[in-house]
C-alpha atoms as a PDB file:
ATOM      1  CA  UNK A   1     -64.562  56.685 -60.391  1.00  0.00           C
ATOM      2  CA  UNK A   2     -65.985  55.437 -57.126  1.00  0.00           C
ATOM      3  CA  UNK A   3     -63.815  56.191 -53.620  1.00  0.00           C
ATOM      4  CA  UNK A   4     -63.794  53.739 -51.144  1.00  0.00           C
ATOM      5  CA  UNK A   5     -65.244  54.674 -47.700  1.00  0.00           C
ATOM      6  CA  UNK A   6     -63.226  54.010 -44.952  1.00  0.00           C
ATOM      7  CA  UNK A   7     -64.062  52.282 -41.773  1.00  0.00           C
ATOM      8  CA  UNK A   8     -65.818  49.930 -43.767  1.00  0.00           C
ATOM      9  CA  UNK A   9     -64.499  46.045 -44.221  1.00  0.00           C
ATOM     10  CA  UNK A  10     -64.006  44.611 -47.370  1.00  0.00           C
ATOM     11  CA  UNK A  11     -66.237  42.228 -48.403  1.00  0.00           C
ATOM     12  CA  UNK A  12     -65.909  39.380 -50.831  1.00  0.00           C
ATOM     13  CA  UNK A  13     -66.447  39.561 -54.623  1.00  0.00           C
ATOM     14  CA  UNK A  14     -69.976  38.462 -55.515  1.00  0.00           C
ATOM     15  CA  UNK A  15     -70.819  37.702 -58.953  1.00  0.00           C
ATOM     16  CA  UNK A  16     -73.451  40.115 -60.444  1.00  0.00           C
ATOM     17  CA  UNK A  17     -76.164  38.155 -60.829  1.00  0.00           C
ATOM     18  CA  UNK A  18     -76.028  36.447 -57.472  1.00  0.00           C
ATOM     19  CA  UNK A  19     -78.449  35.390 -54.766  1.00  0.00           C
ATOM     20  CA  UNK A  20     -78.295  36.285 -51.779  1.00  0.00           C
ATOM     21  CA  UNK A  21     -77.314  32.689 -50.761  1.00  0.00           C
ATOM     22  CA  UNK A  22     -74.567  32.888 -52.955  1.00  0.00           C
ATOM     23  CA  UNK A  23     -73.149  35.783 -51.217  1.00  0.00           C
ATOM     24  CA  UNK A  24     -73.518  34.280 -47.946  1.00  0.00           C
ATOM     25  CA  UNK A  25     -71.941  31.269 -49.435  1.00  0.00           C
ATOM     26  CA  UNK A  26     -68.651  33.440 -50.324  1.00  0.00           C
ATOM     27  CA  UNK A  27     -68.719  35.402 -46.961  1.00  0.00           C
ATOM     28  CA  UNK A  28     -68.502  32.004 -45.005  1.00  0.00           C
ATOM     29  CA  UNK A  29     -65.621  30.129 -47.019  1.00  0.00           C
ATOM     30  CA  UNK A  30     -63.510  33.526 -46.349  1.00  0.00           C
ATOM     31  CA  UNK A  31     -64.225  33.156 -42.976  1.00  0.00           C
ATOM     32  CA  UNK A  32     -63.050  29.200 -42.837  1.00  0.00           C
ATOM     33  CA  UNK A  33     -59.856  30.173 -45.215  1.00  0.00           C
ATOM     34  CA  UNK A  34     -58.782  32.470 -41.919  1.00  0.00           C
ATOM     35  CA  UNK A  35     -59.303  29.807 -39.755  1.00  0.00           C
ATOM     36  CA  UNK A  36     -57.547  27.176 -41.063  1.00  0.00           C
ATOM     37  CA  UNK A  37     -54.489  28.998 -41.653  1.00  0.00           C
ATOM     38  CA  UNK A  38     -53.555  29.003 -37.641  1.00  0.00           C
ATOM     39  CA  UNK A  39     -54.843  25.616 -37.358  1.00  0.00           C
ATOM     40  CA  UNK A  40     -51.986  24.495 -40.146  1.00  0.00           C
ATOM     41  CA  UNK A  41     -49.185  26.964 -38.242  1.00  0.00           C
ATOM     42  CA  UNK A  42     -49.996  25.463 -34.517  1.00  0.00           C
ATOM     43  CA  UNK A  43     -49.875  21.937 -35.680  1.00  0.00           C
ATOM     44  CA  UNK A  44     -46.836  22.834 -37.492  1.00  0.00           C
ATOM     45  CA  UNK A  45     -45.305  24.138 -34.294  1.00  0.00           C
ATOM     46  CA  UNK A  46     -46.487  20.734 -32.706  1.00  0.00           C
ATOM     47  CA  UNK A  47     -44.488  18.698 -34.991  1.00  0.00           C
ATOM     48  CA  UNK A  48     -41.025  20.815 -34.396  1.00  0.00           C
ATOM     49  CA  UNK A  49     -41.162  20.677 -30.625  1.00  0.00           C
ATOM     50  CA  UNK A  50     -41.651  16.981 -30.899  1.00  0.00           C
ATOM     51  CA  UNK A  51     -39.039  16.356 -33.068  1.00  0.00           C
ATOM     52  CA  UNK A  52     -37.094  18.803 -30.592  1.00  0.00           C
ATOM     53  CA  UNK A  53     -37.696  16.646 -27.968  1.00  0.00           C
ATOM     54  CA  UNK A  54     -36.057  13.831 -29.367  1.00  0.00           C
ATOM     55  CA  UNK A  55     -33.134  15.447 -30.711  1.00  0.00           C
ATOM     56  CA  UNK A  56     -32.753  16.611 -27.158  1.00  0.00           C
ATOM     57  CA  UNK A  57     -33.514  13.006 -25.498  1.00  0.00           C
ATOM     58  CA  UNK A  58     -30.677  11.436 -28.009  1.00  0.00           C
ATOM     59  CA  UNK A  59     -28.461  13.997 -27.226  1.00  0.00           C
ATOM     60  CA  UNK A  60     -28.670  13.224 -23.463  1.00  0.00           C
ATOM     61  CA  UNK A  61     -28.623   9.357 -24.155  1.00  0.00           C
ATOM     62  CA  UNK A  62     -25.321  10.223 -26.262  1.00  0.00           C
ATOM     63  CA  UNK A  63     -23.555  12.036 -23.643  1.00  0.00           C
ATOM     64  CA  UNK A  64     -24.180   9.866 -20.875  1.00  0.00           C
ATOM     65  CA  UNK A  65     -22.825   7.084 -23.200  1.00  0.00           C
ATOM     66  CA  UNK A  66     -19.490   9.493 -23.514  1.00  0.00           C
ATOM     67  CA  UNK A  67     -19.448  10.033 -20.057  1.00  0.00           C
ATOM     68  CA  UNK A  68     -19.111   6.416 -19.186  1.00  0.00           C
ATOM     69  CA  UNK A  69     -17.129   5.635 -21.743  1.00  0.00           C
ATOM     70  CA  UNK A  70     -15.171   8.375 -20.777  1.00  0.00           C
ATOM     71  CA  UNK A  71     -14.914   6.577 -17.179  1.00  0.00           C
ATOM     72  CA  UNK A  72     -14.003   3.307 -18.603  1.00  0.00           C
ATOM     73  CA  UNK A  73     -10.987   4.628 -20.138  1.00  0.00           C
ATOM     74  CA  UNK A  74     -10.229   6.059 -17.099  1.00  0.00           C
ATOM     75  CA  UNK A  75      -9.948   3.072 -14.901  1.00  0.00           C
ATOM     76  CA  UNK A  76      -8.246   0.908 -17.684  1.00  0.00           C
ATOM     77  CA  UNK A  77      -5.727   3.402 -17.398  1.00  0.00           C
ATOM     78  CA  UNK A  78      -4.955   3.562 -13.776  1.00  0.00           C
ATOM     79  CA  UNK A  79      -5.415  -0.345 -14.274  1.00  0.00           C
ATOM     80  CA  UNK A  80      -2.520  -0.862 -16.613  1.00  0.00           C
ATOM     81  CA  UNK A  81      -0.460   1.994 -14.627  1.00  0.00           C
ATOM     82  CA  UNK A  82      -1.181  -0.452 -11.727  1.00  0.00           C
ATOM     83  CA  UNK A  83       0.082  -3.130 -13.422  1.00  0.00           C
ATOM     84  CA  UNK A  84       2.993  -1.751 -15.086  1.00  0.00           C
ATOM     85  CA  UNK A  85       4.471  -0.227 -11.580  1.00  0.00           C
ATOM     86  CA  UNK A  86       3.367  -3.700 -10.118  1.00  0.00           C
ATOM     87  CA  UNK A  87       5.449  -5.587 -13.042  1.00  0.00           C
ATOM     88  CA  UNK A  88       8.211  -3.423 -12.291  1.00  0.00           C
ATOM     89  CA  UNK A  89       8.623  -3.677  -8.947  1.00  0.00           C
ATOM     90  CA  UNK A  90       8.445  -7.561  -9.180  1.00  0.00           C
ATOM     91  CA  UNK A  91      11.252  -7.436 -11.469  1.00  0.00           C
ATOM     92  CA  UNK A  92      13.634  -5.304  -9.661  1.00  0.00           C
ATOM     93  CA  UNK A  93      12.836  -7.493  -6.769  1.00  0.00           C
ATOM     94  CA  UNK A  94      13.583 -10.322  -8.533  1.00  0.00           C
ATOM     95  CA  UNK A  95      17.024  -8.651 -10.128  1.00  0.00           C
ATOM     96  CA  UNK A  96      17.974  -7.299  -6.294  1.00  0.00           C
ATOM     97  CA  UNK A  97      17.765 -10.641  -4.989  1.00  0.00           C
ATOM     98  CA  UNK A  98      20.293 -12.825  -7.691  1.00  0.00           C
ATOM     99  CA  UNK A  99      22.512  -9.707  -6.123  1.00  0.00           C
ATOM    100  CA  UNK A 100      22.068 -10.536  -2.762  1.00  0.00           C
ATOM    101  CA  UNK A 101      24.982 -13.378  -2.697  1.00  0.00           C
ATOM    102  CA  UNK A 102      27.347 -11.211  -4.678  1.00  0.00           C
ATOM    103  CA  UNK A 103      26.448  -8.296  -1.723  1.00  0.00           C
ATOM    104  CA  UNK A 104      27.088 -10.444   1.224  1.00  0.00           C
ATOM    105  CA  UNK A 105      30.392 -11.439  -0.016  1.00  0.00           C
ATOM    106  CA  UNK A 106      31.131  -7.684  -0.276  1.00  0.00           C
ATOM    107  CA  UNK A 107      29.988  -6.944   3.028  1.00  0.00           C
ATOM    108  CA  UNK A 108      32.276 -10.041   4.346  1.00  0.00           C
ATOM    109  CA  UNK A 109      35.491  -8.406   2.233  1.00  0.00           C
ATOM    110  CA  UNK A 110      34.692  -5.324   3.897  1.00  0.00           C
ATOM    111  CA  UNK A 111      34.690  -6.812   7.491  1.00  0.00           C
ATOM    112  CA  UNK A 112      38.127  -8.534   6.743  1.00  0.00           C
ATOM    113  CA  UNK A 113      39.984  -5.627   5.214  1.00  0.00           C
ATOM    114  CA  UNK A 114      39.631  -7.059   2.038  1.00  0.00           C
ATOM    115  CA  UNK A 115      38.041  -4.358   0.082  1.00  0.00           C
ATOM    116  CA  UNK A 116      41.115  -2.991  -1.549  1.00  0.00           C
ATOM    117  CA  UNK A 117      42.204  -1.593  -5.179  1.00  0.00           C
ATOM    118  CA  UNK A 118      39.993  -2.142  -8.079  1.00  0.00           C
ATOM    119  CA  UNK A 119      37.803  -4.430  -6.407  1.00  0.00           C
ATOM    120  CA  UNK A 120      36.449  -1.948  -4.018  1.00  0.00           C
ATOM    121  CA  UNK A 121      36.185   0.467  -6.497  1.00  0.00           C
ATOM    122  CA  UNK A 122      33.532  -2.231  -8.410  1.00  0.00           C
ATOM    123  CA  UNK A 123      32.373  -2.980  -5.411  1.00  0.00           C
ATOM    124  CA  UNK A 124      30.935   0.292  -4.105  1.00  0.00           C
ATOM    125  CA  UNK A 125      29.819   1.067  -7.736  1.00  0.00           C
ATOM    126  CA  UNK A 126      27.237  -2.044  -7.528  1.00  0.00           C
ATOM    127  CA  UNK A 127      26.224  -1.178  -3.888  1.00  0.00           C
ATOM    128  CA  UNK A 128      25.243   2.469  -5.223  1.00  0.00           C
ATOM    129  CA  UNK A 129      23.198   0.717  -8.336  1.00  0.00           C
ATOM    130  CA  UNK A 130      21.192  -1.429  -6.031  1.00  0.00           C
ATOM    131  CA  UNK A 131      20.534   1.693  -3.764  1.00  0.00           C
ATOM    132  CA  UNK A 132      19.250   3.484  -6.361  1.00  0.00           C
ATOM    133  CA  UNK A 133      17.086   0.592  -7.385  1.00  0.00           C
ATOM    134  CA  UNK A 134      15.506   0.983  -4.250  1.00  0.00           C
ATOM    135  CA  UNK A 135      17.626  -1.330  -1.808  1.00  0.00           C
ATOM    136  CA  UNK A 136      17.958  -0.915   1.903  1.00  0.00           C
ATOM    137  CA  UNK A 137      19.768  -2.919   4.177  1.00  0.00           C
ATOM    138  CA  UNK A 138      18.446  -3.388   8.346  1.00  0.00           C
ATOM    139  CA  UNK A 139      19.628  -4.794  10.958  1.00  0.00           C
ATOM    140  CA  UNK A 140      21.383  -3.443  13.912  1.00  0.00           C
ATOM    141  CA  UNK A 141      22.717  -5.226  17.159  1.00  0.00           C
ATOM    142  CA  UNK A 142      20.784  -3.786  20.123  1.00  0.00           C
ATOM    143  CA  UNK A 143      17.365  -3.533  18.247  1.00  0.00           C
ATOM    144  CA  UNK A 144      14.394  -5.705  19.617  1.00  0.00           C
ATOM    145  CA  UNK A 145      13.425  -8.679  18.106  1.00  0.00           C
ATOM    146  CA  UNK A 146      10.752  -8.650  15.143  1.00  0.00           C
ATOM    147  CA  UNK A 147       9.750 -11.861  13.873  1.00  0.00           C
ATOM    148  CA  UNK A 148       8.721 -10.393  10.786  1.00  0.00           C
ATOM    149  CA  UNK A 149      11.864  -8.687   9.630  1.00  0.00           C
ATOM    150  CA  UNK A 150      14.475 -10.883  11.749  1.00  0.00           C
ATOM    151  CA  UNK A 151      15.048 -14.457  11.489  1.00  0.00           C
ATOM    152  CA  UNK A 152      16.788 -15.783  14.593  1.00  0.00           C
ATOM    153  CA  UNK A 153      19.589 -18.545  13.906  1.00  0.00           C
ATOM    154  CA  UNK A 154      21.086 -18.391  17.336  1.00  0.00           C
ATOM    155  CA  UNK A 155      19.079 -18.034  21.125  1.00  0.00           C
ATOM    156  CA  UNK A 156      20.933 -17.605  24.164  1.00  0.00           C
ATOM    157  CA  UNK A 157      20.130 -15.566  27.748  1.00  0.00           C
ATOM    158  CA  UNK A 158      21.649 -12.944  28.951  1.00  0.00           C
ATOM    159  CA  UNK A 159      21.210 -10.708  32.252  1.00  0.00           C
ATOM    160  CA  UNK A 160      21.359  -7.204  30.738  1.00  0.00           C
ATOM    161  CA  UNK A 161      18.500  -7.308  28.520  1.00  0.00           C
ATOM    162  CA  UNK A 162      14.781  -6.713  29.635  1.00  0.00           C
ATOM    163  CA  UNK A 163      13.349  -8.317  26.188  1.00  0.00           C
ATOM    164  CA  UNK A 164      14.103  -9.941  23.580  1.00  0.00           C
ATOM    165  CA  UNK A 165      17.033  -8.488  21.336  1.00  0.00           C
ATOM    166  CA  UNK A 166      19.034  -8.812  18.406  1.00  0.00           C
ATOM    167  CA  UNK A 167      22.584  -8.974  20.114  1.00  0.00           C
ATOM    168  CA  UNK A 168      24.374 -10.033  16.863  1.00  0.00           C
ATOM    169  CA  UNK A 169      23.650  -9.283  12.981  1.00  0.00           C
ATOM    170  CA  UNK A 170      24.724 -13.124  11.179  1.00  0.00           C
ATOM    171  CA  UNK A 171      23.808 -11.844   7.861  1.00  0.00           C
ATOM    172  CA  UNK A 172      21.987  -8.072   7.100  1.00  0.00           C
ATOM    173  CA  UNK A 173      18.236  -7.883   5.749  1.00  0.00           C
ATOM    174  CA  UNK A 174      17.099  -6.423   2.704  1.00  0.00           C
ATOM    175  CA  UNK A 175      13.819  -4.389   1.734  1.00  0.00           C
ATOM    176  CA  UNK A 176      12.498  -2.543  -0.917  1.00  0.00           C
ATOM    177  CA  UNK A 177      10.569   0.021  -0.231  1.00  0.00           C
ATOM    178  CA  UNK A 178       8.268  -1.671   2.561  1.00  0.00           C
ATOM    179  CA  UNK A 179       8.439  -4.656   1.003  1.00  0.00           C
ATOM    180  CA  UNK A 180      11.125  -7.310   2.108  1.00  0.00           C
ATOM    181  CA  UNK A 181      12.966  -9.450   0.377  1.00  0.00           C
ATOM    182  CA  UNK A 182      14.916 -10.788   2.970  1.00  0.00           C
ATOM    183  CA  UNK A 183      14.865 -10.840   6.824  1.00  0.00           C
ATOM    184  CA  UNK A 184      17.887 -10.048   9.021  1.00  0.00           C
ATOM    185  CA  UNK A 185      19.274 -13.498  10.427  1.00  0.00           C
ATOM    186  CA  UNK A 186      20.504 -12.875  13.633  1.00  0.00           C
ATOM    187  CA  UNK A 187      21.274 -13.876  17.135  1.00  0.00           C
ATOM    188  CA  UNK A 188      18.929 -12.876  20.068  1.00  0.00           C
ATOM    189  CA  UNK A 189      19.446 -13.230  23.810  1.00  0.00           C
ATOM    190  CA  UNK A 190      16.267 -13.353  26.082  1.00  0.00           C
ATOM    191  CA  UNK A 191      16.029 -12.392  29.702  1.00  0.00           C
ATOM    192  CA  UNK A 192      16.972 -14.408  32.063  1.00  0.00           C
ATOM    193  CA  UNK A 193      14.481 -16.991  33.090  1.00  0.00           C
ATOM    194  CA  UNK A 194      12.928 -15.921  36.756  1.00  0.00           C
ATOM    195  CA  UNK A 195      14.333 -12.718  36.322  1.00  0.00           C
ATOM    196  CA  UNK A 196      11.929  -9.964  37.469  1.00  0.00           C
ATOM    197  CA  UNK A 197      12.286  -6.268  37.445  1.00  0.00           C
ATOM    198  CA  UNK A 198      12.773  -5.244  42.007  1.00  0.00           C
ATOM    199  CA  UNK A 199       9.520  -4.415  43.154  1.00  0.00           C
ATOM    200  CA  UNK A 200       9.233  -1.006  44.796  1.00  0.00           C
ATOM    201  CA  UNK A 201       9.690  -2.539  48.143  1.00  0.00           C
ATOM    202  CA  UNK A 202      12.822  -4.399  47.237  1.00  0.00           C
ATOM    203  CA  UNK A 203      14.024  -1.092  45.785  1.00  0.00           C
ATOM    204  CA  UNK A 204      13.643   0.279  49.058  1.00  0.00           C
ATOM    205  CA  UNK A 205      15.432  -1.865  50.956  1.00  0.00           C
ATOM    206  CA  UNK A 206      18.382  -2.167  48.951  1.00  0.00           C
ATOM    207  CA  UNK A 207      18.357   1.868  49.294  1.00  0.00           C
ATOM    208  CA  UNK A 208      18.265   1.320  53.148  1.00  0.00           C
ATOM    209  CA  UNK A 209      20.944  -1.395  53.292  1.00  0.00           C
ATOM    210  CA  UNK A 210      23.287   0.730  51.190  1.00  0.00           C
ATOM    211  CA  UNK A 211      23.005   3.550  53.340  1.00  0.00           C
ATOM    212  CA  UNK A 212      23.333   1.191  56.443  1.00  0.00           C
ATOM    213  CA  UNK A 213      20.079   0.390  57.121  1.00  0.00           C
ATOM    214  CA  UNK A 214      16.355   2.405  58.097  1.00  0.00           C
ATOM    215  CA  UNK A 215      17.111   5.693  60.705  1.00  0.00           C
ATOM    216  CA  UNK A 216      16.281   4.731  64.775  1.00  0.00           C
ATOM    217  CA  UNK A 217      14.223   7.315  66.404  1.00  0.00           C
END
């Protein structure tokens, strides 16, 4: 029974019998079997980070498609929410408006002491619906003329106003919200025409000839 020595490599079988070609022959295909094998394993390794790569590039593709889609939704969303509020304020203005007869006939009951028993009852329950619909009434004596809340149906003058102003309310404006859906008719008076505010030295002078006149030295 032979031992082996160490230190030593092993060395491929080689037929009893053989040349010495032949053994060189076996020596070099062991030497191509061992290099082969990491040839196979790196282009192995090739293959799986390319197919890596495109898992990973149509993974990106696919979530910026989600994204957008995502964003879409989004705006057709606050789209129809736009809409709907716009659709509903268009048809409370449109209800609040029939009412607007039925309120100024209310507001002229009120005026003439009229608003009495069950009818006033009704009456104040329908002005609290339409307020809580949104409904505001303006239009005050004394305010200044605004062409784009007030419509004027009378003009006069008058000598104790330094603009012009709404010195009578014909029939009350309504708005909802900032939008209006009718103007306050009124009546305005204007300055008087070549009225002008005293000039300082006028002022003066009126001060001196109330007090009887400037001080002699």
């Amino acid at each position: 029974m032979t031992e082996e020595t160490p230190g030593f490599e092993e060395k491929p079988d080689v037929p009893s019998g053989a040349t010495p070609d032949d053994a060189a022959e076996a020596v070099d295909s062991s030497e191509q079997e061992e290099k082969t094998a990491p040839a196979g394993d790196a282009a192995r390794i090739t293959g799986l980070t390319a197919e890596l790569d495109q898992v990973r590039t149509a993974l990106t593709e696919r979530t910026g498609d989600l994204q957008r889609l995502q964003a879409e939704y989004q705006n057709y969303r606050r789209r129809v929410e736009r809409d709907r509020v716009a659709v509903k304020e268009v048809a409370t203005a449109t209800l609040l408006t029939e009412l607007l007869p039925v309120l100024d006939d209310i507001g002229r009951a009120r005026e003439h002491g009229e608003l009495v028993g069950g009818f006033k009852s009704v009456a104040e329950s329908l002005e609290t619906a339409a307020a809580k619909m949104g409904l505001q009434q303006f239009g005050k004596e004394g305010e200044p003329f605004d062409p784009t809340i007030h419509e004027a149906l009378m003009h006069s003058y008058a000598p104790d106003v330094t603009e012009t102003t709404c010195v009578a309310v014909l029939q009350p404006g309504y708005r909802i919200g900032e939008r209006t859906i009718r103007p306050a008719r009124v009546a305005v008076a204007e300055p008087q025409p070549g009225a002008a505010p005293a000039s300082g030295k006028d002022e003066a002078a009126a001060k001196d000839e109330e007090s009887g006149g400037p001080d002699e030295g």
